[in-house]
Protein backbone atom coordinates (compact mmCIF):
# COMPACT_ATOMS: atom_id res chain seq x y z
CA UNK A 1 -54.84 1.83 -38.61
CA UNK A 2 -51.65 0.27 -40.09
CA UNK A 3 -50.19 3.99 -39.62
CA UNK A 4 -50.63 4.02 -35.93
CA UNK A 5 -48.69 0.69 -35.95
CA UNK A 6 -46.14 1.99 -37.76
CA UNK A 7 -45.68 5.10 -35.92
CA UNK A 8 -45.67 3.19 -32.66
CA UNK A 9 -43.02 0.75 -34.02
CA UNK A 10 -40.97 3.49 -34.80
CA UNK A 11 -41.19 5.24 -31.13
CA UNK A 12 -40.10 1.61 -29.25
CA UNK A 13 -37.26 1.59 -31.69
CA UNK A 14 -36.15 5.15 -30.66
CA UNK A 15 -36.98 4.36 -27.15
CA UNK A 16 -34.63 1.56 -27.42
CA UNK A 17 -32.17 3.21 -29.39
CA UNK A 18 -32.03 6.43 -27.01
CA UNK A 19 -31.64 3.55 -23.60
CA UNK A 20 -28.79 1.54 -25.48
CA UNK A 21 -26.93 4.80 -26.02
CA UNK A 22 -27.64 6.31 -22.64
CA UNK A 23 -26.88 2.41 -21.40
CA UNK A 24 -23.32 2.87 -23.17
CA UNK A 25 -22.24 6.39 -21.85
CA UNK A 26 -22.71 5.13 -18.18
CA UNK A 27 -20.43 2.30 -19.09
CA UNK A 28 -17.87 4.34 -20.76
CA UNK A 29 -17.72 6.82 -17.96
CA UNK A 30 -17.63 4.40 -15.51
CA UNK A 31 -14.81 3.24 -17.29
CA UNK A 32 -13.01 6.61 -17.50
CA UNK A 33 -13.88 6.62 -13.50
CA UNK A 34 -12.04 3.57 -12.74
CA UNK A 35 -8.85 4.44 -14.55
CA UNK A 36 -8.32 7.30 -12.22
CA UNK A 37 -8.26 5.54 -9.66
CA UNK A 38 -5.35 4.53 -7.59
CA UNK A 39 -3.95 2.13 -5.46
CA UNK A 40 -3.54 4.25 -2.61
CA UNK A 41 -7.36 5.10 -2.80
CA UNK A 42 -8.12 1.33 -2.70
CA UNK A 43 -6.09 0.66 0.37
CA UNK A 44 -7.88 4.00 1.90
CA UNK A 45 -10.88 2.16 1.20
CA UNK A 46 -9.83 -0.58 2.81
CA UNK A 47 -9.01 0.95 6.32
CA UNK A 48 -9.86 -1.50 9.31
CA UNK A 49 -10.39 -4.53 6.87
CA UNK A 50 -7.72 -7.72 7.11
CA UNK A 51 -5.91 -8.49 4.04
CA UNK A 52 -2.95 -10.19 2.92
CA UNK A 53 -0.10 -9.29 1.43
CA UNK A 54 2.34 -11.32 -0.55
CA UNK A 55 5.78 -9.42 -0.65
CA UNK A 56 8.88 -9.24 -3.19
CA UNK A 57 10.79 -11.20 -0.63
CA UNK A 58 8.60 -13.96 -0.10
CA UNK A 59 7.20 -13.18 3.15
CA UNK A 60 3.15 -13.75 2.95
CA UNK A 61 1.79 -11.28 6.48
CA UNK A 62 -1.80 -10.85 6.82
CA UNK A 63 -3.52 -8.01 9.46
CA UNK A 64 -5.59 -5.07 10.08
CA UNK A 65 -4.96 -2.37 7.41
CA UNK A 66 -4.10 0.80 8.99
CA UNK A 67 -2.80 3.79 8.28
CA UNK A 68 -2.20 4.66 4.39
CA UNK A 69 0.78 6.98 2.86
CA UNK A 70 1.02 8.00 -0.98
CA UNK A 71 3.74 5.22 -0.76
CA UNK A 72 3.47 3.37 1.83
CA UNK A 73 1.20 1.52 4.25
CA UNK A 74 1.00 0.34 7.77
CA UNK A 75 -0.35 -3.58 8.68
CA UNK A 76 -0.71 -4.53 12.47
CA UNK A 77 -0.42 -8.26 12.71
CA UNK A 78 -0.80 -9.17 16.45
CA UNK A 79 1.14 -7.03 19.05
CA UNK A 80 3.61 -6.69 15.79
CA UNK A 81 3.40 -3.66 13.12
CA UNK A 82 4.65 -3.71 9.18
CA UNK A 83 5.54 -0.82 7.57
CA UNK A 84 5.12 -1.85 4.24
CA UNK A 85 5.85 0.32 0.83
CA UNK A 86 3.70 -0.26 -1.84
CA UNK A 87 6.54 -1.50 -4.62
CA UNK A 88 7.46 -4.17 -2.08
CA UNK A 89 3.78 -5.31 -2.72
CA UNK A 90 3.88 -8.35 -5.43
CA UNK A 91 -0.16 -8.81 -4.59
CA UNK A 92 -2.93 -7.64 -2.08
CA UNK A 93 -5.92 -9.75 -1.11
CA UNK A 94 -9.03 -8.28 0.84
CA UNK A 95 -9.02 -4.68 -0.47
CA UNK A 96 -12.84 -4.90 -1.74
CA UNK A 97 -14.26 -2.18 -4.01
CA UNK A 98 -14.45 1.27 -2.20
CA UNK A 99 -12.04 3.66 -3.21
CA UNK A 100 -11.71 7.01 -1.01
CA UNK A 101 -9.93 9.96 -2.45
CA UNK A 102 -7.40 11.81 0.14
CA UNK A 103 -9.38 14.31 1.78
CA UNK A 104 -7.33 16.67 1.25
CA UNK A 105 -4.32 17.14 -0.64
CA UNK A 106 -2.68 19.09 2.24
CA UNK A 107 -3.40 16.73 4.60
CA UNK A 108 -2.19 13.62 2.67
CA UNK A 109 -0.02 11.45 4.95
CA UNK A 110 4.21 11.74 4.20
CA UNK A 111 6.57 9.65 1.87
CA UNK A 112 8.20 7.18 2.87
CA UNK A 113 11.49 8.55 3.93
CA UNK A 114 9.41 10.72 6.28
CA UNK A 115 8.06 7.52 7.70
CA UNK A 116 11.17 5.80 8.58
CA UNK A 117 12.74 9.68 9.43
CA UNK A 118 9.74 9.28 12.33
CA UNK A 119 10.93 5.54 13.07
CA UNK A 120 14.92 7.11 12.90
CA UNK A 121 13.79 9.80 16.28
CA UNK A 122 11.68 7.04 18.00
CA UNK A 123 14.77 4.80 17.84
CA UNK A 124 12.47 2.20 17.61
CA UNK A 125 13.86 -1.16 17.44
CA UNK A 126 12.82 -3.08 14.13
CA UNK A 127 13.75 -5.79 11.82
CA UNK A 128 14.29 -4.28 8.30
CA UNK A 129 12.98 -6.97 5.17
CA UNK A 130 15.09 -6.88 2.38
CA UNK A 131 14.60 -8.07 -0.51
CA UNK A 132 16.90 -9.94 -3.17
CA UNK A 133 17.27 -10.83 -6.58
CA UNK A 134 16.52 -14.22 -6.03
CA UNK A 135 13.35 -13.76 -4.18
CA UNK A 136 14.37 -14.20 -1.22
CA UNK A 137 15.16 -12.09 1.82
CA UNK A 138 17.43 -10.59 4.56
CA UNK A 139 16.51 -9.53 7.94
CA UNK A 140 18.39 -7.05 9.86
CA UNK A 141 17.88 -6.14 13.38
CA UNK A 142 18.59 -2.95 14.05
CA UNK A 143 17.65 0.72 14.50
CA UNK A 144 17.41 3.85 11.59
CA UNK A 145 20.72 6.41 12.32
CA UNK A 146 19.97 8.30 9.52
CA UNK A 147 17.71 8.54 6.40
CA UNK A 148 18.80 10.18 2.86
CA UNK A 149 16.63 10.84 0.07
CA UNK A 150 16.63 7.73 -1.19
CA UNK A 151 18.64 5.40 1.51
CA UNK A 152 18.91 4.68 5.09
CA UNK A 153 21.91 3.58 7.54
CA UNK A 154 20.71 0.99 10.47
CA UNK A 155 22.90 0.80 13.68
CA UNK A 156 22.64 -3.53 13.60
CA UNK A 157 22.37 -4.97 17.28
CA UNK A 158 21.58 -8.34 17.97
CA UNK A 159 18.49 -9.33 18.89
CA UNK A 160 16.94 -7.89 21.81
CA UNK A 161 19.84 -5.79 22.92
CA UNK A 162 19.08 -1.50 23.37
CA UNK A 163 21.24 0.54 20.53
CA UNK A 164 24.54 1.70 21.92
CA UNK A 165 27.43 2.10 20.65
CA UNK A 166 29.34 -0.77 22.60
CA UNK A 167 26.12 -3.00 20.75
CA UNK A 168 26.53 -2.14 17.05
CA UNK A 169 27.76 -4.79 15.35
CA UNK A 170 28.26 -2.89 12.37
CA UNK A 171 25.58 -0.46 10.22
CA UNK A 172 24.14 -1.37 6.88
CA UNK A 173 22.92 1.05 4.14
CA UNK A 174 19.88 0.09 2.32
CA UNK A 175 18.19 1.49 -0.55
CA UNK A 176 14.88 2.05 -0.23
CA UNK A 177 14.52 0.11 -3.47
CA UNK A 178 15.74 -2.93 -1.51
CA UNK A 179 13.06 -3.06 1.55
CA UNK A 180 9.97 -5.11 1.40
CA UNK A 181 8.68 -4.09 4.76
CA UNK A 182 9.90 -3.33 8.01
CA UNK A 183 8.63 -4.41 11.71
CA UNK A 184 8.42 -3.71 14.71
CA UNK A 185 11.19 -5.88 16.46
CA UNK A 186 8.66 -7.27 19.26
CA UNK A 187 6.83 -10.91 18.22
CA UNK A 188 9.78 -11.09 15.55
């Protein structure tokens, strides 16, 4: 009798020796999971939601995510539009859980300098965000001319007035390091 005890006492400790370790493998691979994930995949996740941003130069905007790049992201905040790269992000709030992978890597959305290439042809009107060492920021109202690998030239008009060339006041290069976000000039 005291053998069947024994034997039995032995099984729940393998039992519960074999569910700690299987209990500990799920853990460490959904650690290994996690760590391959990326911020991009977050904000993909996070399509449609509201969040809030709070940006290198100060500015706290809060909208609809939309549209996600591999560096950059796109907020709609009323009738008015950020474009918004991610190293101008100091902190997001609202992104939840759910991380989506591109679906495919073909199909992944352009860099930024494509972005504001596309904003350069529309000739939209837009108030560039820039940041500065102090933590606070610049505005600049203006339209793209041109866009380099790793800068841009905008034709500054005042405010509300069509790019000419009898309305430049002058054109500013700024690195892309420099921007927080850029908007769409109308609400501004």
């Amino acid at each position: 009798m005291r053998w069947d005890s024994l034997f039995d006492d032995l099984e729940a400790q393998f039992s519960a020796g074999r569910a700690l370790e299987a209990e500990s493998e799920i853990t460490e691979r959904a650690r290994i999971e996690l760590a391959g994930i990326e911020l991009s995949d977050r904000l993909r996740g996070a399509a449609g939601s509201v969040i809030k941003l709070f940006l290198a130069d100060g500015n706290i905007i809060h909208g609809v995510l939309g549209r996600v790049g591999g560096e950059w992201l796109v907020l709609s905040e009323g009738s008015r539009q950020w474009l918004v790269p991610f190293a101008a992000v100091l902190t997001f709030q609202g992104l939840g859980r759910l991380a989506l992978k591109p679906v495919s890597t073909v199909r992944q959305l352009p860099g930024f300098a494509s972005a504001l290439r596309a904003l350069a042809r529309d000739r939209s009107a837009l108030v560039v965000h820039v940041s500065t060492r102090t933590g606070g920021g610049v505005k600049i109202n203006g339209v793209i001319d041109r866009v380099g690998r790793d800068h841009f030239d905008v034709a500054v008009v005042r405010d509300g007035e069509v790019r000419r060339a009898g309305n430049v006041a002058s054109v500013m290069t700024v690195p892309f390091s420099a921007v927080a976000a850029l908007c769409s000039a109308s609400g501004e």
